[in-house]
Each structure stands twice: as C-alpha cells, then as structure tokens.
N, C-alpha and C. Protein backbone atom coordinates (compact mmCIF):
# COMPACT_ATOMS: atom_id res chain seq x y z
N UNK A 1 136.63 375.92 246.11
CA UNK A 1 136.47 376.18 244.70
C UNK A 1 136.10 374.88 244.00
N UNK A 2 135.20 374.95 243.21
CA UNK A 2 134.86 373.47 242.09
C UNK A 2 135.63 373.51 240.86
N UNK A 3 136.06 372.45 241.09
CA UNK A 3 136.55 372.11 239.92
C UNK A 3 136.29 371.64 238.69
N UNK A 4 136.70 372.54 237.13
CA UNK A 4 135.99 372.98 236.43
C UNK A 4 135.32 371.39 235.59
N UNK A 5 136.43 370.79 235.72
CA UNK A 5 136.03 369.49 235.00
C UNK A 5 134.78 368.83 235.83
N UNK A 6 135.15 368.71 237.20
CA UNK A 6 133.24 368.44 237.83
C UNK A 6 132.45 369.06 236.89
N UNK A 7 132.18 370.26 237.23
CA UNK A 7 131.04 371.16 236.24
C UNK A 7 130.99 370.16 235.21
N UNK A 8 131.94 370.22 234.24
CA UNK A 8 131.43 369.54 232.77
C UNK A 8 131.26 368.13 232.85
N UNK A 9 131.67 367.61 234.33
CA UNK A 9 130.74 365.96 233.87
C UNK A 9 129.79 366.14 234.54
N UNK A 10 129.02 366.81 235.27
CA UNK A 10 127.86 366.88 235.82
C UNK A 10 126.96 367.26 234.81
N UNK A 11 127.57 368.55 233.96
CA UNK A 11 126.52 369.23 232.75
C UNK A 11 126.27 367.98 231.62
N UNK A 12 127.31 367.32 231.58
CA UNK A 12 127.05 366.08 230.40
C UNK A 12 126.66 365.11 231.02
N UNK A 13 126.71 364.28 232.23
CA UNK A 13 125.55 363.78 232.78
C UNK A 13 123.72 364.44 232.91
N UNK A 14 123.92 365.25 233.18
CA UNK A 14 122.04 365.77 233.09
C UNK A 14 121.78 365.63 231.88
N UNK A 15 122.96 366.03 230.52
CA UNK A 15 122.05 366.05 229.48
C UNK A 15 121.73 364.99 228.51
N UNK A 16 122.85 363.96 229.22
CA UNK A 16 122.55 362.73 229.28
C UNK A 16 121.99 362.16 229.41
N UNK A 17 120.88 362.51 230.41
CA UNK A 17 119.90 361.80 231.41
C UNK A 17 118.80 362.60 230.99
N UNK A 18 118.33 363.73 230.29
CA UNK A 18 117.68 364.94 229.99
C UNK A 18 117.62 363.80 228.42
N UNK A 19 118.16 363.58 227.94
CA UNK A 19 118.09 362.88 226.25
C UNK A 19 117.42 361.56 226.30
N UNK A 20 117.64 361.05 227.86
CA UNK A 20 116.93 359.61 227.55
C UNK A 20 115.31 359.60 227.62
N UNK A 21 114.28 358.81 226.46
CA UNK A 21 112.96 358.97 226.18
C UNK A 21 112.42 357.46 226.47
N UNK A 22 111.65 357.11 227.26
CA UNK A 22 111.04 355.93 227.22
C UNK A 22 109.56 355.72 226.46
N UNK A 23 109.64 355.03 225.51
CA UNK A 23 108.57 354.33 224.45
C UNK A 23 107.74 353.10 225.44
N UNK A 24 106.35 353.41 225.52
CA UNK A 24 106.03 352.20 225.97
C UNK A 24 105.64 351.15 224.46
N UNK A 25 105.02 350.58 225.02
CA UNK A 25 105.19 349.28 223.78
C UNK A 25 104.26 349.36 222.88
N UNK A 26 103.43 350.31 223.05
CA UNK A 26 102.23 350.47 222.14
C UNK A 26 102.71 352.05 221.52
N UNK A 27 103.69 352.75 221.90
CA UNK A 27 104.48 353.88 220.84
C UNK A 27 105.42 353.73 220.07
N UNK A 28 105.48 354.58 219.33
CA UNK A 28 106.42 354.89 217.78
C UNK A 28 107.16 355.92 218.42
N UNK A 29 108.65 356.53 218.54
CA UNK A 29 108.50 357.46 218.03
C UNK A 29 109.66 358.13 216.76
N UNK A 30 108.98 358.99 216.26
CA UNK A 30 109.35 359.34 214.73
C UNK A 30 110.40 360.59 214.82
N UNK A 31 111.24 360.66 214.59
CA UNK A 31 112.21 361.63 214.88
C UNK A 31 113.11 362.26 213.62
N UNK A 32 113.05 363.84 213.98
CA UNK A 32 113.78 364.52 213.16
C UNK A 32 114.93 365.34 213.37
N UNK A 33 115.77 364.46 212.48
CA UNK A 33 117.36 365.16 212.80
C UNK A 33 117.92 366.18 211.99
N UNK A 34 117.48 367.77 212.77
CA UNK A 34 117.79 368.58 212.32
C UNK A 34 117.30 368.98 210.94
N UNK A 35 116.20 368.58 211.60
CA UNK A 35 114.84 368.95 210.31
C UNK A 35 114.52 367.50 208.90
N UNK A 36 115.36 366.95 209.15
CA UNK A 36 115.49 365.79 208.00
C UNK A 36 114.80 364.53 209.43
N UNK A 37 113.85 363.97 208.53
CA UNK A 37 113.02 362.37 208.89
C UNK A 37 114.32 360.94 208.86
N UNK A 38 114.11 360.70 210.05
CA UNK A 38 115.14 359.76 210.49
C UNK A 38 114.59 358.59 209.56
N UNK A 39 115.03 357.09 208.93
CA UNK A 39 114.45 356.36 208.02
C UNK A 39 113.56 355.49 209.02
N UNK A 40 113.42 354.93 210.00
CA UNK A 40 113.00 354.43 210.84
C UNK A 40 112.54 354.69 212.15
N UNK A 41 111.28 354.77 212.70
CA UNK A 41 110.59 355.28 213.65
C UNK A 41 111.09 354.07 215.09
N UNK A 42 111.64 355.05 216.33
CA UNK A 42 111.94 354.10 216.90
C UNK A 42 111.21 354.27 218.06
N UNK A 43 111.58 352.58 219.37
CA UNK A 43 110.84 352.27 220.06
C UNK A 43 110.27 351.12 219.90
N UNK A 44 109.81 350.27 220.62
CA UNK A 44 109.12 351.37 222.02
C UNK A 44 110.76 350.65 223.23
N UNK A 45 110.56 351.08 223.92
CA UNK A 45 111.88 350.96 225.06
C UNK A 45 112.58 351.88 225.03
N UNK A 46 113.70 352.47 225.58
CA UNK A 46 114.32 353.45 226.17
C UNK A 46 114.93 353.93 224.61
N UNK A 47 115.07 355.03 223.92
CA UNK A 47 115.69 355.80 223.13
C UNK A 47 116.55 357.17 223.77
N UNK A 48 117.60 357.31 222.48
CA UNK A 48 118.29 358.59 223.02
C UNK A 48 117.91 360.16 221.90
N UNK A 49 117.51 360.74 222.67
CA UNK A 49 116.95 362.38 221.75
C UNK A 49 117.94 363.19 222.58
N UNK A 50 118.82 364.05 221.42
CA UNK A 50 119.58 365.06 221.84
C UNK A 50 118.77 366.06 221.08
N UNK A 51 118.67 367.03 222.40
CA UNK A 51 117.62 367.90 222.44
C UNK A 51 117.97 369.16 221.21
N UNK A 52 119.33 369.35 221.01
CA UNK A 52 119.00 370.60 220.59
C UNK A 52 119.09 370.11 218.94
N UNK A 53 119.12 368.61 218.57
CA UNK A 53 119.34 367.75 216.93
C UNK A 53 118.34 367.50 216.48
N UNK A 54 118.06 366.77 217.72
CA UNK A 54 116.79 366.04 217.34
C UNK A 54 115.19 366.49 217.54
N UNK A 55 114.21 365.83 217.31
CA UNK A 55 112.88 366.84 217.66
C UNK A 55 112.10 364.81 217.55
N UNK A 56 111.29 364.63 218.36
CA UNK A 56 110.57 363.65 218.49
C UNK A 56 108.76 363.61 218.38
N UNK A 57 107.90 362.81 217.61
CA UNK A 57 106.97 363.07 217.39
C UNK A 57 106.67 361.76 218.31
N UNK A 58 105.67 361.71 219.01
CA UNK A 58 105.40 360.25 219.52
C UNK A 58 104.01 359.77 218.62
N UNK A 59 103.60 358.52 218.48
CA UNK A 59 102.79 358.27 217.83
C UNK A 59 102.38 356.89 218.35
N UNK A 60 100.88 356.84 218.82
CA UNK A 60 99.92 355.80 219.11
C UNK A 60 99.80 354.51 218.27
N UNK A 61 100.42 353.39 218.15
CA UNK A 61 99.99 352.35 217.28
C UNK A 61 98.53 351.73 218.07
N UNK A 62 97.79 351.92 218.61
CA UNK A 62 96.55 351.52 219.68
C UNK A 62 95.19 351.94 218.72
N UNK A 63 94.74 351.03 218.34
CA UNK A 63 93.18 351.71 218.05
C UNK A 63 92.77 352.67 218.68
N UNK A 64 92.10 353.19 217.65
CA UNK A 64 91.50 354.86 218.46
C UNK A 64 90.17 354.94 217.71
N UNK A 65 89.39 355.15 218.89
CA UNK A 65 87.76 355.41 218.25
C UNK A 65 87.35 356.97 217.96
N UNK A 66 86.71 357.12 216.93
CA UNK A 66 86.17 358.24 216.27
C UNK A 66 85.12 358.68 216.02
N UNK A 67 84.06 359.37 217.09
CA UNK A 67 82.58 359.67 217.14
C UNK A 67 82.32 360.23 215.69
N UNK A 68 81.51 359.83 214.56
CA UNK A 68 81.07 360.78 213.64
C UNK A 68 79.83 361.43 214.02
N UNK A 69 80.10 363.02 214.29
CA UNK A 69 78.69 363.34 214.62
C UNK A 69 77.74 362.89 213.82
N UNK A 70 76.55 363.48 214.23
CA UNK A 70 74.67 363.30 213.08
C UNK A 70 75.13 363.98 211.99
N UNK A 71 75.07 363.55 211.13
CA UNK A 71 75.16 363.92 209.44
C UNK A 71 74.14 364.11 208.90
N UNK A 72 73.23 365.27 208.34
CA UNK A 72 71.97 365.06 207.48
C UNK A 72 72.28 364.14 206.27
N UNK A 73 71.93 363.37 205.79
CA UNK A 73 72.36 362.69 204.45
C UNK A 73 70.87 362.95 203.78
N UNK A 74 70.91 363.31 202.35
CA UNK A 74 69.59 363.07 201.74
C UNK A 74 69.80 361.62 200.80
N UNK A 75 69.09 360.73 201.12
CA UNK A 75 69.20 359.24 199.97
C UNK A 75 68.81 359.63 199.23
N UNK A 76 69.06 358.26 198.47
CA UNK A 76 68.86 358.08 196.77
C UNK A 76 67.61 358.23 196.59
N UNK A 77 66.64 358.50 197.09
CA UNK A 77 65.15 358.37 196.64
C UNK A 77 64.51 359.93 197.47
N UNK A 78 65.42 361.14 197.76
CA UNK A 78 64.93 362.06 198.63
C UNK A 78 64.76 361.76 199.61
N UNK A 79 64.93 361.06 201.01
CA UNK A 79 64.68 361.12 202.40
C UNK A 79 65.70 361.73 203.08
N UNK A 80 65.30 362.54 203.61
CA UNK A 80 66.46 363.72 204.42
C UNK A 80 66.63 362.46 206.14
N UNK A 81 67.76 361.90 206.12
CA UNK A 81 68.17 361.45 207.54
C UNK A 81 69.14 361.49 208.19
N UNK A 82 69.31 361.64 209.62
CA UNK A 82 70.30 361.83 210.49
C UNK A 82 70.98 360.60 210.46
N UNK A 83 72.32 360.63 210.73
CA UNK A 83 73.21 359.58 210.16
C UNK A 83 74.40 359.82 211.34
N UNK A 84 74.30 358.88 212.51
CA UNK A 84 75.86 358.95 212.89
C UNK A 84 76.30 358.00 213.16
N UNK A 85 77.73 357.84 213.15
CA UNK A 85 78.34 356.34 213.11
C UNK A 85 79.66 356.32 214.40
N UNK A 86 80.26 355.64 214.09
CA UNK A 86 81.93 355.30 214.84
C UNK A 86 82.75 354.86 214.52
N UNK A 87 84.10 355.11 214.53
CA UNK A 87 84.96 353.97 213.36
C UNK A 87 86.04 354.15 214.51
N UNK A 88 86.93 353.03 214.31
CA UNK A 88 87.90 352.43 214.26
C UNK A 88 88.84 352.29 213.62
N UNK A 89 90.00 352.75 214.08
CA UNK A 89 91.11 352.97 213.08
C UNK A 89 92.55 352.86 214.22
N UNK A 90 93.68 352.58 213.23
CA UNK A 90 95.12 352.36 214.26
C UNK A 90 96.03 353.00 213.03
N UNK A 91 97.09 353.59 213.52
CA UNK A 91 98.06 353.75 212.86
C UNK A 91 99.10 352.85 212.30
N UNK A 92 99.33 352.09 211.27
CA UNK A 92 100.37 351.68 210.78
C UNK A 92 101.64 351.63 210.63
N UNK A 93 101.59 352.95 210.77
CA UNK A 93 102.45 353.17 209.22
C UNK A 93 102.86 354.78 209.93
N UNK A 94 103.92 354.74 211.08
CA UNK A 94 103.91 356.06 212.19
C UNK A 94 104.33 357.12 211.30
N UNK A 95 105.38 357.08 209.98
CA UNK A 95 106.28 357.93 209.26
C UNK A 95 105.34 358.56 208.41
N UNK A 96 104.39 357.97 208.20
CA UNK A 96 103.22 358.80 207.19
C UNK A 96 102.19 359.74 207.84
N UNK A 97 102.30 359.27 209.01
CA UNK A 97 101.24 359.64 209.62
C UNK A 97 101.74 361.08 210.27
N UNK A 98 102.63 361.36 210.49
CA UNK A 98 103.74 362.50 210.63
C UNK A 98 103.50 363.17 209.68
N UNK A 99 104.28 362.65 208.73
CA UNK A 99 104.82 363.60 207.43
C UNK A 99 103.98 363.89 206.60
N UNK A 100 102.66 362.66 206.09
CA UNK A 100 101.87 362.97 205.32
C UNK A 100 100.65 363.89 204.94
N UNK A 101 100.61 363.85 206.48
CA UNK A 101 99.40 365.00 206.96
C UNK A 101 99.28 365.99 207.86
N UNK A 102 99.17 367.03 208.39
CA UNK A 102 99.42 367.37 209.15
C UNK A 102 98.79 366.87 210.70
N UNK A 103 97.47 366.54 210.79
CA UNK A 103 96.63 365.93 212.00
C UNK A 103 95.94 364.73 211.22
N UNK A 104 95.99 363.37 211.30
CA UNK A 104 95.60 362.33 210.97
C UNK A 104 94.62 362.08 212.00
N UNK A 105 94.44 362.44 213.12
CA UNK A 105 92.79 362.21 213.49
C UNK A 105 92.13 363.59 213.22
N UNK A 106 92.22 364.74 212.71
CA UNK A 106 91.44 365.70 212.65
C UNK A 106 90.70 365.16 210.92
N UNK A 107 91.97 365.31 210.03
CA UNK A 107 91.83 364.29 208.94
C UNK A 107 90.91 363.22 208.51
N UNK A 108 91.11 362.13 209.30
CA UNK A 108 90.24 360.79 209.59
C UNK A 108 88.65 361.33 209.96
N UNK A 109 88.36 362.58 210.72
CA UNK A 109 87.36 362.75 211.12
C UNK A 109 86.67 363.67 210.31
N UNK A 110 87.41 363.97 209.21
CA UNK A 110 86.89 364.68 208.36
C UNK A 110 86.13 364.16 207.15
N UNK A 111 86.96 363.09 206.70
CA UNK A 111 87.11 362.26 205.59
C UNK A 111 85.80 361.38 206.22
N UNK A 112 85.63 360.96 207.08
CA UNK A 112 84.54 359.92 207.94
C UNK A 112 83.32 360.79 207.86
N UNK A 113 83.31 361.81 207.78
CA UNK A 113 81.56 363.09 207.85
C UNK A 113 81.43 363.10 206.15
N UNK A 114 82.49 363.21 205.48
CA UNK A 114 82.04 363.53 204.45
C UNK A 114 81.52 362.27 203.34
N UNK A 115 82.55 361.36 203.39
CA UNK A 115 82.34 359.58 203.40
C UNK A 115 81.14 359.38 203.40
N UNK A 116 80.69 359.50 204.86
CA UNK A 116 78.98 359.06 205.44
C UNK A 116 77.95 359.58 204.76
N UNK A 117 78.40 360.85 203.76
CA UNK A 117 77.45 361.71 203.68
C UNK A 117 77.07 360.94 202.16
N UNK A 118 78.61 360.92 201.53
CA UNK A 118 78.32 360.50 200.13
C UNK A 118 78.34 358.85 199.99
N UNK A 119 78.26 358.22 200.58
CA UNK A 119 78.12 356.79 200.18
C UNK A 119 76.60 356.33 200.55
N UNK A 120 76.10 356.88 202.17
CA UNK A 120 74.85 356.69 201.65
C UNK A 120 73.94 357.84 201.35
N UNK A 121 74.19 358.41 200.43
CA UNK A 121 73.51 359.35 199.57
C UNK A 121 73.20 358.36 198.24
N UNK A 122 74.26 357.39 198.43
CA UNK A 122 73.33 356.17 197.20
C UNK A 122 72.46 355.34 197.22
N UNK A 123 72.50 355.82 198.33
CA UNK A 123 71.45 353.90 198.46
C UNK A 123 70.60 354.78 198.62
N UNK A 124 69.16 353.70 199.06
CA UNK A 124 67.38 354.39 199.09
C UNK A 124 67.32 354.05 200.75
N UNK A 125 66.52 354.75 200.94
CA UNK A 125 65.95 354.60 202.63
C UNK A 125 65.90 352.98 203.09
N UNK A 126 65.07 352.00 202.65
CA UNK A 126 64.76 351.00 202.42
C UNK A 126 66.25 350.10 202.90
N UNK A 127 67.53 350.33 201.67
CA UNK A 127 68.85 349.75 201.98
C UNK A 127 69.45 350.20 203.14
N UNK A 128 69.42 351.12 203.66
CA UNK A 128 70.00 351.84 204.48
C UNK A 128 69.36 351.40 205.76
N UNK A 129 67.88 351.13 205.93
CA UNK A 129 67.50 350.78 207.25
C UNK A 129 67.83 349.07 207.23
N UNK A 130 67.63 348.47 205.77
CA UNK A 130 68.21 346.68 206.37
C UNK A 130 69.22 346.31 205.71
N UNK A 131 69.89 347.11 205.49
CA UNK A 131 71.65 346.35 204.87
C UNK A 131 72.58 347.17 205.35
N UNK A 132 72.47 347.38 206.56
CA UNK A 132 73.31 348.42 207.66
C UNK A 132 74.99 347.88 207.33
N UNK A 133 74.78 346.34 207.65
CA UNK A 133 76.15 345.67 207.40
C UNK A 133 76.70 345.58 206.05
N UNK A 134 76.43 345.68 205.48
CA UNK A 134 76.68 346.00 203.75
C UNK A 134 77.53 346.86 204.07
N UNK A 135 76.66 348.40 204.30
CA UNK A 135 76.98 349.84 204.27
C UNK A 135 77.98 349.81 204.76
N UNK A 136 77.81 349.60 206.15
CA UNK A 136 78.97 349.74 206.84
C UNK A 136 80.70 349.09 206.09
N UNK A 137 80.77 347.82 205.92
CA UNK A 137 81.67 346.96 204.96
C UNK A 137 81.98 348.37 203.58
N UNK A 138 80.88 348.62 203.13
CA UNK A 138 81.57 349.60 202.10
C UNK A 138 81.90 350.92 202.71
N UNK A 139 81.66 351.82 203.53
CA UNK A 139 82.32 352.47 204.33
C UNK A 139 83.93 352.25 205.21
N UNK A 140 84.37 351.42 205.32
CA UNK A 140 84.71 351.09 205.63
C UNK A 140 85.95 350.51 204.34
N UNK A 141 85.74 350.26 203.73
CA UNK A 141 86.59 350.17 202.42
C UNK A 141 86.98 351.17 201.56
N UNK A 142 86.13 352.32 201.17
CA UNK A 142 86.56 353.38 201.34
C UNK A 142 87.20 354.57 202.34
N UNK A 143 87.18 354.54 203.03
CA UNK A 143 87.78 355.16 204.41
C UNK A 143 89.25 354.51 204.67
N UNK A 144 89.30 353.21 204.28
CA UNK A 144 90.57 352.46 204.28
C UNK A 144 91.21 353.03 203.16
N UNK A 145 90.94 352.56 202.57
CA UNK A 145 91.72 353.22 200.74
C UNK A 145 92.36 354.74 200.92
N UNK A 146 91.58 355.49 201.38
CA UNK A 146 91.70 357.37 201.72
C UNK A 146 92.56 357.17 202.36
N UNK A 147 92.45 356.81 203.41
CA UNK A 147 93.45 356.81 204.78
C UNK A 147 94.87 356.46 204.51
N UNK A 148 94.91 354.92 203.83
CA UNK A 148 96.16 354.10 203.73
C UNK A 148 97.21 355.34 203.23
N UNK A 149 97.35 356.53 202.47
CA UNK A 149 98.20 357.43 202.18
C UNK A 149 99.11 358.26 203.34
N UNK A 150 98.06 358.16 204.31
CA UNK A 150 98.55 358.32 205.78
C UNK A 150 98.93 357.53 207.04
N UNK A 151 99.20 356.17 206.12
CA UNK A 151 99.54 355.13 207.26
C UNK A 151 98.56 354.77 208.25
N UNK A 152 97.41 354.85 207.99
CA UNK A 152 96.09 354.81 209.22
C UNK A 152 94.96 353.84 208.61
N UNK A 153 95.16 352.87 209.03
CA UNK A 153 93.90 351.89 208.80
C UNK A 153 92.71 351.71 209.42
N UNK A 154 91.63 351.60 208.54
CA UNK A 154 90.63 351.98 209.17
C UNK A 154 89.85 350.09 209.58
N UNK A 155 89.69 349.90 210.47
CA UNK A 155 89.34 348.49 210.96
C UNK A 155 88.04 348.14 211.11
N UNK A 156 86.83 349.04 211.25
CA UNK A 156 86.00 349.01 211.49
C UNK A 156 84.79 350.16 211.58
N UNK A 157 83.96 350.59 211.00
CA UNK A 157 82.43 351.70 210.73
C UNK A 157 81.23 350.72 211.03
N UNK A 158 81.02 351.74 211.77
CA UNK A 158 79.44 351.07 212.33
C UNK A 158 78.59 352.51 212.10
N UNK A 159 77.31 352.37 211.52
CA UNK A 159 76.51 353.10 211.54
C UNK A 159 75.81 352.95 213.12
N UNK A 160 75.69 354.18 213.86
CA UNK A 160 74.74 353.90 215.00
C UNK A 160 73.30 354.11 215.31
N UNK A 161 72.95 355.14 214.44
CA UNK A 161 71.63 355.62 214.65
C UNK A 161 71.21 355.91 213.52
N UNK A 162 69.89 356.36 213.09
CA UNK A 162 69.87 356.60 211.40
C UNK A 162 68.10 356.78 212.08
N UNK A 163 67.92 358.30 212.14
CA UNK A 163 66.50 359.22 212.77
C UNK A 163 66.06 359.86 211.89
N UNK A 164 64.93 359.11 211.65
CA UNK A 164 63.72 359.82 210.38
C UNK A 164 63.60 361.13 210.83
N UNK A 165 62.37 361.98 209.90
CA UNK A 165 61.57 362.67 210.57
C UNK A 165 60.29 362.32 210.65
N UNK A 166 59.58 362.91 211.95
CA UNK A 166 58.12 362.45 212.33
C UNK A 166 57.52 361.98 211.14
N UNK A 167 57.16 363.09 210.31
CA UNK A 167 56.59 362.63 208.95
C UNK A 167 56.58 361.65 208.03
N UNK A 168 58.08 361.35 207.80
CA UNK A 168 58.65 360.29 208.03
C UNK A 168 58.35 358.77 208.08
N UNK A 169 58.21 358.80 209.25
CA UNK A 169 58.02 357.22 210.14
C UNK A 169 56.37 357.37 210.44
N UNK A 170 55.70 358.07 210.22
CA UNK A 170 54.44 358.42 209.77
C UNK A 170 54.24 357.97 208.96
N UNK A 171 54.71 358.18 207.78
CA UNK A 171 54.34 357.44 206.24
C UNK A 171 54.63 356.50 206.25
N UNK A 172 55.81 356.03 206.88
CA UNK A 172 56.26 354.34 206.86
C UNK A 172 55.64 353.22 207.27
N UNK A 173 54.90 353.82 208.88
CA UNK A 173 53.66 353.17 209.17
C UNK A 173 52.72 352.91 208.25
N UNK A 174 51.95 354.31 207.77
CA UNK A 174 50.76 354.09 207.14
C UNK A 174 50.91 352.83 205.71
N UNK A 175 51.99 353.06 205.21
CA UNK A 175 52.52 352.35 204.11
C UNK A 175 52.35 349.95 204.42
N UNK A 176 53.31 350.36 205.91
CA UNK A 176 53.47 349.18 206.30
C UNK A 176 51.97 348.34 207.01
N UNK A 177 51.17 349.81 207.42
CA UNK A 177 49.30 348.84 207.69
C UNK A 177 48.73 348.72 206.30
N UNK A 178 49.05 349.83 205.39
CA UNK A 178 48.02 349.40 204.12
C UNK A 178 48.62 348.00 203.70
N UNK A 179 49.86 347.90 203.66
CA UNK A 179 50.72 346.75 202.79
C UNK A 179 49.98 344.78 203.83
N UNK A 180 49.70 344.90 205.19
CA UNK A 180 49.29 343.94 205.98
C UNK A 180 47.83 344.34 206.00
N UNK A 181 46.97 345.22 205.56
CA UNK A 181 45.30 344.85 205.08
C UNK A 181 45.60 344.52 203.48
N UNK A 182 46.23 344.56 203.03
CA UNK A 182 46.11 343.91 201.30
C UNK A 182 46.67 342.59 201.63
N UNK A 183 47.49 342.20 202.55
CA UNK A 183 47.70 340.50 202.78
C UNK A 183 46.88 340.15 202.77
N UNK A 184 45.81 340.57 204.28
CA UNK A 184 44.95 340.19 204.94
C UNK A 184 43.56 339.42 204.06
C-alpha cells in the first residue's frame, strides 16, 4: 500500500517542477495573476508560474524585421508607384505591448502599409527617387511616435524598391534626352 503522504509530496513536487519557466536572456515574460497584470515583467532566467494563478505572456526584446508589401502610392504630382520597404523594430516596453494592443506585430504591419502610403503621397516623384534617406528618416519618425503607445520602437525603414510604370520611365527618358540635347 502507498502511503498517502508519498502521493502528496510527489503531486507537489511535479507541480513544482511543472511551475518552473526558463526566460532566455533576450525574453520578458509578462504575467497575469488571476487576471490582474503583475507590475513588473519578469526574466529572463528561471521564474516560478503556478499554473492554475498565473497565465504568462512571453515577449521578444530582439529586433524583428517587417516585410511591407508593394503599396500603390499616388505622389504629390499624380505618379501612381509601387512602394515596398522593411522596418525594424524591438520591443521596449514588454507590459504595453501585451496590454496595449492586442497583436503588436500584426499592428506594426499595419500602421507601416498605411504610413508608406501617406507620407509619400507628399512628396513628388522626383523626391522620392533622390531623397530616399530623407524619406526613410521621416518614416521612421512617424512609425516611432505611433508605435511608442505600444512599447515598440521602431529603429529603422528602408524603402526597397519604388517601380514605375512602363509609360512611366518612358517619359522620364524622353524628358532626360531632350533635357542633355538642350545642354548640348
């Protein structure tokens, strides 16, 4: 026959051992006790979660890159162009990034298509093909500003591609030989 007290240190050993969570050094994690936000996100190294109190969110402090698909953008002067970029962003700020939003990269990737669409919708074709680094710097400052509410900083936007249409880069030519026979 077992004896009953075995049973109960064996059952409180597993759940002992069942509660312990290891954080590596580049995680947060954010935990809720019994539905209420603990004040401090812990980790990274060994933590204790009792399963049926607590509830644990883990969270990436690691840069994370963010494809913005092709965006039609129309510029400031009517040119309809394809527009896609990449950004860079890390979490801060793990308790916001939880609570504040519900998906902070679905979020981020939202805010980044629509961003792209309206910032260079100001400029003219012209700015947009030689002050890439400008753009980008002000992209990038806005996207930060949005974000910071969610603990997510944005570190870096690069525009990658930016595809006329035929017609397009057709006219740009013809424009750029008439402009070198009037040097000439």
């Amino acid at each position: 026959m077992i004896d009953p007290g075995i049973v109960v240190v064996v059952i409180v050993v597993i759940y002992l051992l069942s509660s312990i969570k290891i954080l590596k050094e580049y995680e947060r994690g954010v935990i809720f006790r019994l539905g209420r936000l603990l004040p401090q996100p812990k980790g990274p190294g060994v933590i204790l979660v009792f399963a049926p109190l607590d509830r644990i969110v883990r969270v990436s402090l690691r840069v994370d890159t963010l494809e913005v698909p092709a965006q039609d953008v129309i510029t400031r002067d009517n040119v309809t162009v394809k527009v896609n970029a990449v950004i860079y962003f890390r979490v801060i700020e793990p308790r916001l990034a939880v609570v504040e939003v519900t998906n902070f990269l679905y979020a981020t990737s939202q805010l980044a298509q629509t961003t792209l669409r309206s910032v260079l919708g100001e400029v003219e074709l012209d700015e947009l093909l030689s002050q890439r680094e400008k753009l980008n710097l002000r992209l990038q400052s806005v996207l930060d500003q949005q974000t910071a509410a969610w603990g997510v900083k944005v570190t870096l936007v690069e525009v990658k591609q930016v595809d006329l249409a035929e017609q397009m880069i057709r006219a740009i030519a013809r424009q750029a030989e008439a402009e070198r026979e009037r040097r000439a």
